[in-house]
N, C-alpha and C. Protein backbone atom coordinates (compact mmCIF):
# COMPACT_ATOMS: atom_id res chain seq x y z
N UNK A 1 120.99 104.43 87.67
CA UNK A 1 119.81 105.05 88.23
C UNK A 1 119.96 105.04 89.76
N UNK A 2 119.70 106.38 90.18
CA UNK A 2 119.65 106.40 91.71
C UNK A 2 118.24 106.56 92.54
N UNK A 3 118.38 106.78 93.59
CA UNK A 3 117.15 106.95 94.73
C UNK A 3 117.01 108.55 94.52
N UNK A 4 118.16 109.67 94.08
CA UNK A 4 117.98 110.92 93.95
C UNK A 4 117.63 111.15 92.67
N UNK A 5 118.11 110.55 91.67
CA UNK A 5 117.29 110.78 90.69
C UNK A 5 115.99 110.13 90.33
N UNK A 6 115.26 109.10 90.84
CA UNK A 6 114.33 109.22 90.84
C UNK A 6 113.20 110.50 91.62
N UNK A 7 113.42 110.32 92.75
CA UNK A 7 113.06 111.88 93.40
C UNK A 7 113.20 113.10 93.04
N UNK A 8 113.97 112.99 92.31
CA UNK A 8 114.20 114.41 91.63
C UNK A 8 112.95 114.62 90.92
N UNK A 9 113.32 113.86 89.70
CA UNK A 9 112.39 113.15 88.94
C UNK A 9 110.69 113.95 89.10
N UNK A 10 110.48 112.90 90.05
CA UNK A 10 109.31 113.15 90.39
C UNK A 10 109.02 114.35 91.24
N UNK A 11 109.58 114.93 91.74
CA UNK A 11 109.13 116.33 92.53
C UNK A 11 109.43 117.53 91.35
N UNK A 12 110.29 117.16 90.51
CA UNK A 12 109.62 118.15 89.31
C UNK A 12 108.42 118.15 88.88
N UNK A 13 107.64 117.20 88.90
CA UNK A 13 106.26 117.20 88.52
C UNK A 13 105.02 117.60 89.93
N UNK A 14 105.33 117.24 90.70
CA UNK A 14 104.63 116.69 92.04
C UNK A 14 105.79 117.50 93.43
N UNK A 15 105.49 119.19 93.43
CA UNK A 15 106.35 119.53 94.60
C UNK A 15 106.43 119.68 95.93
N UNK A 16 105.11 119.15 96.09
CA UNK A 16 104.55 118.57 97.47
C UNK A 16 105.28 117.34 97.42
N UNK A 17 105.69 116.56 96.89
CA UNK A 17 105.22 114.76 96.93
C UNK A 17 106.71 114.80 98.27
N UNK A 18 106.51 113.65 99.47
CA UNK A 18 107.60 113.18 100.18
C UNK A 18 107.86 111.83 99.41
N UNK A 19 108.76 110.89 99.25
CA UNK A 19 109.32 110.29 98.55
C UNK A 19 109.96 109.15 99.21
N UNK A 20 109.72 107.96 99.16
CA UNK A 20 110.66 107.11 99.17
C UNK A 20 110.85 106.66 98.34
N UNK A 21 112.12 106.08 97.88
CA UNK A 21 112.94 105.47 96.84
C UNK A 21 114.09 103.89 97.22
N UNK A 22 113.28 102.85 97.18
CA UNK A 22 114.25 101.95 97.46
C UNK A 22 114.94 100.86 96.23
N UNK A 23 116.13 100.61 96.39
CA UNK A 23 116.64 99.87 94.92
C UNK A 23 115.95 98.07 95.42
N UNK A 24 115.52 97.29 95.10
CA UNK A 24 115.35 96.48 95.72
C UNK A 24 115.91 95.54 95.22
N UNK A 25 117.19 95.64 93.97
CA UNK A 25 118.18 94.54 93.99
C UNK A 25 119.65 95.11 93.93
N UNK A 26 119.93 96.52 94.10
CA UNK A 26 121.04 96.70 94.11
C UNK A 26 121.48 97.23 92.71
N UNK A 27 120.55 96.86 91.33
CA UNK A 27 121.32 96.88 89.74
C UNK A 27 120.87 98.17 90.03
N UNK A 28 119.85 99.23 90.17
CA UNK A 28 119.34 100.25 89.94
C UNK A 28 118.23 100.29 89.04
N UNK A 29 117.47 98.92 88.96
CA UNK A 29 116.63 98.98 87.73
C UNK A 29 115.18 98.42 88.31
N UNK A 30 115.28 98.27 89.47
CA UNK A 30 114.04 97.21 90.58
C UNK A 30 113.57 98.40 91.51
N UNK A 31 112.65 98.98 91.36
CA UNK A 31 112.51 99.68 92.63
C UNK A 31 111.14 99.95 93.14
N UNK A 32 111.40 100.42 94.43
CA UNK A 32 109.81 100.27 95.51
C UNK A 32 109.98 101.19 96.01
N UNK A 33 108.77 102.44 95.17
CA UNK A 33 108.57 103.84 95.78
C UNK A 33 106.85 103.91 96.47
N UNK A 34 107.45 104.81 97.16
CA UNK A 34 106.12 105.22 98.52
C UNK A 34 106.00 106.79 97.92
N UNK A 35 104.90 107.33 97.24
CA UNK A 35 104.85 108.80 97.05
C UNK A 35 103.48 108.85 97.83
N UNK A 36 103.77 110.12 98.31
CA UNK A 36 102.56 111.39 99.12
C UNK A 36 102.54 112.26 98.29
N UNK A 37 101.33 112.91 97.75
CA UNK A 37 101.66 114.30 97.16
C UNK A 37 100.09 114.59 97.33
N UNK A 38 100.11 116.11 97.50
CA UNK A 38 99.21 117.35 97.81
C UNK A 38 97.94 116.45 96.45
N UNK A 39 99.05 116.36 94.94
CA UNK A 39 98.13 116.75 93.76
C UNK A 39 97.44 115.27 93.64
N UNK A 40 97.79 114.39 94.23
CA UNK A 40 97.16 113.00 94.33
C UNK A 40 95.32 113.29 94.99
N UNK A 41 95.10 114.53 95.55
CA UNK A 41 93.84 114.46 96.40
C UNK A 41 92.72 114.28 95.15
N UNK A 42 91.47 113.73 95.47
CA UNK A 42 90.48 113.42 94.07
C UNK A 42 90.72 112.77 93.04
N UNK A 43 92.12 111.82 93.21
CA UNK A 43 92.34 110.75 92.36
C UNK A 43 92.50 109.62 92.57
N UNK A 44 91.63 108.52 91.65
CA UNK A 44 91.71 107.72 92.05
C UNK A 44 93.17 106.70 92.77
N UNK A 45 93.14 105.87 92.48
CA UNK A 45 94.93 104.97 92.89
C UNK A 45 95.13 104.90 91.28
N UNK A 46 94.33 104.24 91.21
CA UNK A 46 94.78 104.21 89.05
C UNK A 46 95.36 105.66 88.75
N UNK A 47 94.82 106.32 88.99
CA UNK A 47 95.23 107.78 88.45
C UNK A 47 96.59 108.42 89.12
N UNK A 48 96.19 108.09 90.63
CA UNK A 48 97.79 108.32 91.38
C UNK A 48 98.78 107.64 90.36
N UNK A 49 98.72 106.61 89.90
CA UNK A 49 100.02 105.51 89.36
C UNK A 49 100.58 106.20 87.91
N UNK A 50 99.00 106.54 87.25
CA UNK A 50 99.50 106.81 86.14
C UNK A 50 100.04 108.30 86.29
N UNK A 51 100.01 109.22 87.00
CA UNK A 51 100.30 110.53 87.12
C UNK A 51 102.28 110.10 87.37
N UNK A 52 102.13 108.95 88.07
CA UNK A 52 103.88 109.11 88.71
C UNK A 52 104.51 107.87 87.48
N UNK A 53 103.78 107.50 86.88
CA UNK A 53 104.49 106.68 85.49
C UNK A 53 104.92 107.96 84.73
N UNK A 54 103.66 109.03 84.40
CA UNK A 54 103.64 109.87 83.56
C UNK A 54 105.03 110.54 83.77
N UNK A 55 105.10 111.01 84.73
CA UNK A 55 106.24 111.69 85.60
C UNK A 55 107.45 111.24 85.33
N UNK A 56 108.09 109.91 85.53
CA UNK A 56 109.07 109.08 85.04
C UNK A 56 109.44 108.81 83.72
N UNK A 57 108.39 109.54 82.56
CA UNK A 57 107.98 109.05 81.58
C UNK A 57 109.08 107.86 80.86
N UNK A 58 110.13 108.49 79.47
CA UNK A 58 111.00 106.98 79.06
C UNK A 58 111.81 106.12 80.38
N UNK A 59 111.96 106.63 81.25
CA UNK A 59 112.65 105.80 82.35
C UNK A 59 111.85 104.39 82.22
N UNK A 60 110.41 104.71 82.18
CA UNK A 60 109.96 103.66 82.65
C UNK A 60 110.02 102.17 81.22
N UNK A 61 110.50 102.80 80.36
CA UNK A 61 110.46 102.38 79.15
C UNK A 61 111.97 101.33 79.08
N UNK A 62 113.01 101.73 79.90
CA UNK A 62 114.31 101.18 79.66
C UNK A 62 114.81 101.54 81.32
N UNK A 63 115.31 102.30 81.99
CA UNK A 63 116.36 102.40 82.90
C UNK A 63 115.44 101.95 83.85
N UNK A 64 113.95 101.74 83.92
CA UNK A 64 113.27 101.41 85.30
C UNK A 64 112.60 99.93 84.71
N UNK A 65 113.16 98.45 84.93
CA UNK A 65 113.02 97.40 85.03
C UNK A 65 111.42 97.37 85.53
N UNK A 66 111.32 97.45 86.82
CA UNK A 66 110.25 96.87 87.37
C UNK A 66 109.97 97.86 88.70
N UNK A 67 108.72 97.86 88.79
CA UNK A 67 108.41 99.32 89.95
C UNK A 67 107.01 98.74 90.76
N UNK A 68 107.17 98.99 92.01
CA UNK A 68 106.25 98.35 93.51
C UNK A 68 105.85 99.85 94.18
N UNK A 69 104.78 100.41 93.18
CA UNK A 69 104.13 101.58 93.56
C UNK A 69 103.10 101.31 94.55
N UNK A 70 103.44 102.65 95.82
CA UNK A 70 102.42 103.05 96.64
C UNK A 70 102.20 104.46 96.77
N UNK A 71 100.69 104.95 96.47
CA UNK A 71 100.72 106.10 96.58
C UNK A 71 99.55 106.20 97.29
N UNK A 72 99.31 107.70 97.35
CA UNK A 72 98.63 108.23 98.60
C UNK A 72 98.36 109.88 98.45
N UNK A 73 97.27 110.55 99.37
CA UNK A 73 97.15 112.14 98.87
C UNK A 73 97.39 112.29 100.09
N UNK A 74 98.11 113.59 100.48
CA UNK A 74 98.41 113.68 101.96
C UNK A 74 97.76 115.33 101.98
């Protein structure tokens, strides 16, 4: 798992969103993303999270370990 394919990822769903993607142990399975997106406006943070779980969907099930979400409507 990379930093581009997560981003990818998610700007298929969200094509506003700017993106950070960091590995935070190196395996590719730990990571701490920062999303902005247009479609985040009128949602709550719960709803931001679950929109970018949704997005990731089985990743988050097996290839994505553990995830340090921040999101935001820009």
């Amino acid at each position: 798992m990379t930093a581009d394919m997560i981003q990818d990822k998610i700007r298929a769903t969200f094509p506003s969103a700017k993106i950070k993607a960091s590995d935070m142990t190196g395996g590719g399975d730990h990571w701490q993303l920062v999303v902005e997106a247009e479609e985040f406006k009128g949602k709550s943070l719960v709803e931001q999270h679950q929109l970018v779980y949704k997005a990731l969907g089985d990743w988050m099930k097996q290839e994505i370990h553990a995830l340090a979400l921040t999101t935001r409507a820009i």
